[in-house]
Protein backbone atom coordinates (compact mmCIF):
# COMPACT_ATOMS: atom_id res chain seq x y z
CA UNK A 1 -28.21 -65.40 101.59
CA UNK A 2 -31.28 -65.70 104.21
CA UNK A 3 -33.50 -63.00 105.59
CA UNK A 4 -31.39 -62.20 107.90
CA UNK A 5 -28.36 -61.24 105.66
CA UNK A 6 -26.20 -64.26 106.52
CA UNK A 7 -24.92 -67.13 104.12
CA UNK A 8 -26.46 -70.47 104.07
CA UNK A 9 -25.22 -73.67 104.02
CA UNK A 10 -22.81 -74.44 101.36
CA UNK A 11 -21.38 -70.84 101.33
CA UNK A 12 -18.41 -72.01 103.83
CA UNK A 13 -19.93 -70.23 106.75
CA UNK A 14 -22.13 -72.24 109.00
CA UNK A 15 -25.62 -71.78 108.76
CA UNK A 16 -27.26 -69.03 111.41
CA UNK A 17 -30.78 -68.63 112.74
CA UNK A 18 -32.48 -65.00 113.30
CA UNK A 19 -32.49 -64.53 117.21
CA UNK A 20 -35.11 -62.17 118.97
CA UNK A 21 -33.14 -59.75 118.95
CA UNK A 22 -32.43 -59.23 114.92
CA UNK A 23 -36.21 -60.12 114.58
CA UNK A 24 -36.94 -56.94 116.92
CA UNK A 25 -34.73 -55.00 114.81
CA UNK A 26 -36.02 -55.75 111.50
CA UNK A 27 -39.50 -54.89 112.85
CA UNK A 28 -38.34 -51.39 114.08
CA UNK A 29 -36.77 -50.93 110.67
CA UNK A 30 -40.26 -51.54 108.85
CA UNK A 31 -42.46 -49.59 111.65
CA UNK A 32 -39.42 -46.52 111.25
CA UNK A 33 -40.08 -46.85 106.86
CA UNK A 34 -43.73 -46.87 107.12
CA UNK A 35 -43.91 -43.53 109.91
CA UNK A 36 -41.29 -41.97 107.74
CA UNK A 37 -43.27 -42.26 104.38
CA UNK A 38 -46.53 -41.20 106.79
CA UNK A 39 -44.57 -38.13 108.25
CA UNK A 40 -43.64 -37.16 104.58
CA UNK A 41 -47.53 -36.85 103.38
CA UNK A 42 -48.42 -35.47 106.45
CA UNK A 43 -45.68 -32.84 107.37
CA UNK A 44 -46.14 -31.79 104.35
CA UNK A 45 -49.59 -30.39 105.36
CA UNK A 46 -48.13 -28.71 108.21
CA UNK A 47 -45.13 -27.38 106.02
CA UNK A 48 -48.05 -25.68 103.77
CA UNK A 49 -49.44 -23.64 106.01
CA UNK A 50 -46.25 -22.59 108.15
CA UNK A 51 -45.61 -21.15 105.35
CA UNK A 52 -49.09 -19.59 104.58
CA UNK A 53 -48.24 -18.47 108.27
CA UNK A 54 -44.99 -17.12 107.71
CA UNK A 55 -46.48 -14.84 104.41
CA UNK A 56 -48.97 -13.45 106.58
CA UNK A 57 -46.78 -12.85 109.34
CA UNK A 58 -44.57 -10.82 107.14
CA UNK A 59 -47.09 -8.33 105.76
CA UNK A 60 -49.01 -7.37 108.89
CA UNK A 61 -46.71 -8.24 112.09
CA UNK A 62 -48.14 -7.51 115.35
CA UNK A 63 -48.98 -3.75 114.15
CA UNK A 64 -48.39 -1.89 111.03
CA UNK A 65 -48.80 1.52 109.84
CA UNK A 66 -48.60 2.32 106.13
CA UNK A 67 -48.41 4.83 103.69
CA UNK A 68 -50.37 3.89 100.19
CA UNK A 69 -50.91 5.04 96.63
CA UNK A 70 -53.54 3.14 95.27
CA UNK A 71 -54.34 3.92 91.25
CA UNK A 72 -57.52 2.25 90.12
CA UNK A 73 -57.48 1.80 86.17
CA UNK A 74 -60.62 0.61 83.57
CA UNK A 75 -60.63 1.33 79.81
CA UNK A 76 -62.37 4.96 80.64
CA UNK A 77 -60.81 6.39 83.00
CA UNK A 78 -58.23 6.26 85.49
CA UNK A 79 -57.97 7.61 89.40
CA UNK A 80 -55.58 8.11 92.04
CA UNK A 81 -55.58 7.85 95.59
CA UNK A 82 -53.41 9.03 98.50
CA UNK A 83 -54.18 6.90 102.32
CA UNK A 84 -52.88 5.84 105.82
CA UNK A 85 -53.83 2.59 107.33
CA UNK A 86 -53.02 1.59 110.53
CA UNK A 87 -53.95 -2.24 111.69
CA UNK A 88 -53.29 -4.50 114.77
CA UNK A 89 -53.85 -8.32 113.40
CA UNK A 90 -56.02 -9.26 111.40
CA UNK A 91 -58.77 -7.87 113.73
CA UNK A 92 -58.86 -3.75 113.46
CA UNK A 93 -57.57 -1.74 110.64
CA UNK A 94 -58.38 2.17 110.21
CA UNK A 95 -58.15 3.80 106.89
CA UNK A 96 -58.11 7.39 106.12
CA UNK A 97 -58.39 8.76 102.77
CA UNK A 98 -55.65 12.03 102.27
CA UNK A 99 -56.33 12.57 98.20
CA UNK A 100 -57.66 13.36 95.96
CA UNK A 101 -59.42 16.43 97.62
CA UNK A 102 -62.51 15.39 96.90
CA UNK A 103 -62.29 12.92 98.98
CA UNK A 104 -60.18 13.40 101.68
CA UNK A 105 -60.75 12.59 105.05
CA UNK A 106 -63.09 9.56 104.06
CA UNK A 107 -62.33 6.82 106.45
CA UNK A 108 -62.85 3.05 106.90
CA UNK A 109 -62.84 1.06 110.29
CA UNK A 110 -62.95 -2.59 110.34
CA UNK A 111 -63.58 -4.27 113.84
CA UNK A 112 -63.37 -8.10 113.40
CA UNK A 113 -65.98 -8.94 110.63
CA UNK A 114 -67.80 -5.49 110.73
CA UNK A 115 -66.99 -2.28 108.48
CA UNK A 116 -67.74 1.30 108.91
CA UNK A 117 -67.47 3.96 106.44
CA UNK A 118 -67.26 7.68 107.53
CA UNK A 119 -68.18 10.28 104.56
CA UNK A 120 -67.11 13.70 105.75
CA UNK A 121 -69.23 15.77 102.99
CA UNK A 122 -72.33 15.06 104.80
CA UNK A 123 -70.52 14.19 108.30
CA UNK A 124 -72.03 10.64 108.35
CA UNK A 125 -71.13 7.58 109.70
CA UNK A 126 -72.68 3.92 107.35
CA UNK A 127 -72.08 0.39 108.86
CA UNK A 128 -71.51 -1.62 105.35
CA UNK A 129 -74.38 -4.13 105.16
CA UNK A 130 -73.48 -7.87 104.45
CA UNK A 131 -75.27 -7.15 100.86
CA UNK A 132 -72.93 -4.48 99.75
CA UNK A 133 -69.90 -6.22 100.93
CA UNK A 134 -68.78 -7.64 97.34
CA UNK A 135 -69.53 -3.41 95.71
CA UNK A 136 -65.83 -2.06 94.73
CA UNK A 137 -63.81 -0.24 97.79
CA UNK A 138 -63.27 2.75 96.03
CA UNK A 139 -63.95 1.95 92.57
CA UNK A 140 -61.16 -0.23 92.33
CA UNK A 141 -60.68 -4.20 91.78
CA UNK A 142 -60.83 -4.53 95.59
CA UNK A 143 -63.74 -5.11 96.93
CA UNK A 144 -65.37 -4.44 101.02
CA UNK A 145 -65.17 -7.92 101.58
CA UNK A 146 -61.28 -8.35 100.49
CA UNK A 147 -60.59 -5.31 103.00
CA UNK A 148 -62.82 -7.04 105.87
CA UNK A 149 -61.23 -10.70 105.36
CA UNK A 150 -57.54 -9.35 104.88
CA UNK A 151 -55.18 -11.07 107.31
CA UNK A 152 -57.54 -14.21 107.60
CA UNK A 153 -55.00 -16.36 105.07
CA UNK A 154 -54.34 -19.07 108.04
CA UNK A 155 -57.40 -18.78 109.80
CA UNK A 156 -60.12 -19.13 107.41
CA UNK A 157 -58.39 -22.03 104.58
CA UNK A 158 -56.92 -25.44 104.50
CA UNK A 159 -53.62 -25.30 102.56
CA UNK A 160 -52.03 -27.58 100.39
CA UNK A 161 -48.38 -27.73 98.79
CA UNK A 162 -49.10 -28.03 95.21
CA UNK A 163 -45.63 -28.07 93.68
CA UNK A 164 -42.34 -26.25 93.13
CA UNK A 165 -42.31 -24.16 90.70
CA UNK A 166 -39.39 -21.45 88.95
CA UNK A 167 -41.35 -18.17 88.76
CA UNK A 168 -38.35 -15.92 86.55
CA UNK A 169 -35.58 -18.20 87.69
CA UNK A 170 -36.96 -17.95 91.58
CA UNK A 171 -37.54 -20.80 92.99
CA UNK A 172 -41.08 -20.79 94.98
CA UNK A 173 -43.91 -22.92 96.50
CA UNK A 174 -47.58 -22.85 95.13
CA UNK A 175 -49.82 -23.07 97.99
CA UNK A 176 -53.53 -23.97 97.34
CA UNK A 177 -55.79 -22.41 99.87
CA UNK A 178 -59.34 -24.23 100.09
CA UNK A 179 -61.65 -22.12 102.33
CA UNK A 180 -63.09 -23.58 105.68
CA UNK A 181 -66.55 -24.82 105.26
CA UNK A 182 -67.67 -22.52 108.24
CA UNK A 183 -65.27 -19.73 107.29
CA UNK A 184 -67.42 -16.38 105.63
CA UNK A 185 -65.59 -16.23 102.55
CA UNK A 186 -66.48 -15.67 99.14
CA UNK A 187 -63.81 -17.38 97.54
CA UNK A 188 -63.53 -20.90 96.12
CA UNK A 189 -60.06 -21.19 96.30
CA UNK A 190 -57.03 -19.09 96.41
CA UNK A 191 -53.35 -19.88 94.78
CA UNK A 192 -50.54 -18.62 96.48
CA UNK A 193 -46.52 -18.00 95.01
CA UNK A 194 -44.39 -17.58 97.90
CA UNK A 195 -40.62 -16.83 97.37
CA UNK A 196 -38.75 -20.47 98.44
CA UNK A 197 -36.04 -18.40 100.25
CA UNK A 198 -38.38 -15.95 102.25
CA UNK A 199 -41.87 -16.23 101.64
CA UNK A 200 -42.28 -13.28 100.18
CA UNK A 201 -45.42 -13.64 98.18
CA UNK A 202 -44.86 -13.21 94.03
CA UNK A 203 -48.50 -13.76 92.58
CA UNK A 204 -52.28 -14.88 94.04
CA UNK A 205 -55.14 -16.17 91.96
CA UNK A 206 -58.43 -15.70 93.04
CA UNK A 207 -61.58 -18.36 92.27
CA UNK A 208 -64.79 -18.59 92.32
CA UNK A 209 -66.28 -21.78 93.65
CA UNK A 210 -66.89 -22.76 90.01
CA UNK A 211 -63.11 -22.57 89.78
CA UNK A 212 -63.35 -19.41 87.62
CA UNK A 213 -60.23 -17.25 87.74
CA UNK A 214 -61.51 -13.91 88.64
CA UNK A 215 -58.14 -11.37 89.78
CA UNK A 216 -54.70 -12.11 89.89
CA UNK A 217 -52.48 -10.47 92.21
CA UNK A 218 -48.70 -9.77 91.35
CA UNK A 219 -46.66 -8.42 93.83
CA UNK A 220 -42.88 -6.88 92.94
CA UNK A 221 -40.55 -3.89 93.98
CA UNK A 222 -39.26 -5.50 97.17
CA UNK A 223 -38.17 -3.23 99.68
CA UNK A 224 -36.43 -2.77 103.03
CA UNK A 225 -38.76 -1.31 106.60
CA UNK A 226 -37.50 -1.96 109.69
CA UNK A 227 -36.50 -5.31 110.03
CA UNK A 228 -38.59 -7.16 106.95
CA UNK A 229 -38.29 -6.73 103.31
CA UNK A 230 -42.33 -6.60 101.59
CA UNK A 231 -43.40 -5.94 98.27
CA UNK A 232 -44.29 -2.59 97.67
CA UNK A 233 -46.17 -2.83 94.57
CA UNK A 234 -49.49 -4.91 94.52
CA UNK A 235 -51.02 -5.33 91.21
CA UNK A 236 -54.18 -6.84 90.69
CA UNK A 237 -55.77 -7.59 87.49
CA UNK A 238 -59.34 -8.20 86.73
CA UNK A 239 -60.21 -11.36 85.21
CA UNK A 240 -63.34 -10.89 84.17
CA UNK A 241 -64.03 -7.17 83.24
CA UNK A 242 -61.11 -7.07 81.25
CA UNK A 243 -58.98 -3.53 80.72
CA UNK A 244 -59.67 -3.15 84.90
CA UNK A 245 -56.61 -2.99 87.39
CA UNK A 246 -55.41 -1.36 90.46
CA UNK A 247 -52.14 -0.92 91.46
CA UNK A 248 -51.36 -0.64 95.55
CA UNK A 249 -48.30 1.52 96.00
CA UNK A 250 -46.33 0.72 99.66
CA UNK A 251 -44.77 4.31 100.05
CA UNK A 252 -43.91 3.66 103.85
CA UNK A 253 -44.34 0.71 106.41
CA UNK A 254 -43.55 0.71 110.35
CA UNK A 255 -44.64 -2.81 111.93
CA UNK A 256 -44.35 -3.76 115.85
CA UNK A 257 -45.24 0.27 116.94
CA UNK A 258 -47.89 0.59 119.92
CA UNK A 259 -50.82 1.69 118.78
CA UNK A 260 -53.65 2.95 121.01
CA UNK A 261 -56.92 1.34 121.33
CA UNK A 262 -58.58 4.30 121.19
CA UNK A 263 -57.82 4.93 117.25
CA UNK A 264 -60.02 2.07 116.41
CA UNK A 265 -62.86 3.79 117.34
CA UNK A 266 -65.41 5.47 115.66
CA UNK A 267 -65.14 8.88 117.40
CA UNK A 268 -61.54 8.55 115.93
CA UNK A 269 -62.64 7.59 112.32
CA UNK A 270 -65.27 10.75 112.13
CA UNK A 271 -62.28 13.37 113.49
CA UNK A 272 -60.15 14.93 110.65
CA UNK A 273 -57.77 16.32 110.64
């Protein structure tokens, strides 16, 4: 049989020459092989951070306004917390502290990169200073910077589709998220589990850019509000100081509501109740 798929001579069928037009064909074929294998490496780029996209889409929304327990854990003592938060993007988020009494009606406002913190026992208003962005939000395994940079999962990395992976007989993707080289982060990498079927996120690593494992996030206790399911319970565990966790309990979530620009302000963040 010849290139062209037709029997020579001494096969009982006369011998047949490949016209232009098989020749053309055959070309296509190999130029249609070599973009598909291309597409493959390359969609799957694209694929990666859709679904990076999709995650973060699916936590925030347009708008969101939630209700949070946050317990903060170490090997000495333990505390609870009791806050609001209210964000549009990834760009403004207000926080107000409800409990414990102590300190309740402490508020955070994050415009963009920048952070305020109102104290309401000495009725003061502190812009956080790029040097005390990576000190503990509350004592817990959260720190400033984490609060500032939540939201910027698609903006400020590269992502790459590691592998499939069955996380308690789930099937999900791993994402690796490589930061930006302009991008302010303070990560070296991230790893992402995001639920196959819905990109619900199931667990996040955090590096250094030594590629030290410093907190791992597991997410659980999937819930119903308005028309997304989220994980309500965020636990992070600290890598390195070992016996330290916090726990971030979703108690209520509204997305898509207006919100006013007026409560990103800080006249709003120094008036409670």
């Amino acid at each position: 049989m010849n290139a062209c798929g037709v029997r020579g001579p001494g096969s009982g069928v006369g011998s047949q020459k490949c016209g232009p037009r098989t020749g053309t064909l055959i070309a296509a074929a190999l130029v249609f092989l070599l973009m598909g294998f291309s597409s493959v490496a390359w969609g799957q780029e694209l694929t990666a951070t859709e679904m990076v996209r999709r995650y973060d889409r699916l936590l925030r929304g347009d708008t969101n306004q939630w209700q949070i327990e946050m317990v903060v854990k170490t090997p000495r003592w333990e505390r609870s917390y009791r806050m609001n938060s209210w964000m549009v993007g990834e760009r403004k988020t207000l926080i107000r502290v409800l409990a414990p009494k102590k300190s309740e009606g402490q508020g955070f406002l994050k415009l963009e990169y920048s952070l305020w913190m109102y104290l309401p026992t000495v009725e003061r208003t502190i812009m956080i200073p790029p040097s005390m962005m990576l000190q503990d939000f509350l004592g817990s395994d959260f720190s400033y910077d984490d609060l500032v940079k939540a939201g910027r999962a698609v903006d400020d990395y590269t992502h790459r589709l590691l592998r499939e992976e069955s996380v308690e007989g789930t099937k999900t993707w791993v994402i690796e998220l490589t930061p930006k080289p302009e991008a302010p982060v303070v990560y070296g990498k991230l790893i992402l589990w995001l639920r196959a079927s819905d990109y619900i996120p199931l667990r996040q690593e955090f590096y250094d850019e030594s590629g030290t494992l410093l907190k791992t996030m597991h997410f659980s206790g999937v819930r119903q509000f308005n028309d997304r399911a989220i994980p309500t319970r965020w636990h992070l565990v600290n890598e390195i100081k070992k016996g330290n966790s916090t726990e971030m309990t979703v108690l209520e979530a509204k997305f898509n509501l207006p919100l006013r620009d007026e409560l990103f302000t800080q006249r709003t963040l120094e008036r409670y109740p």
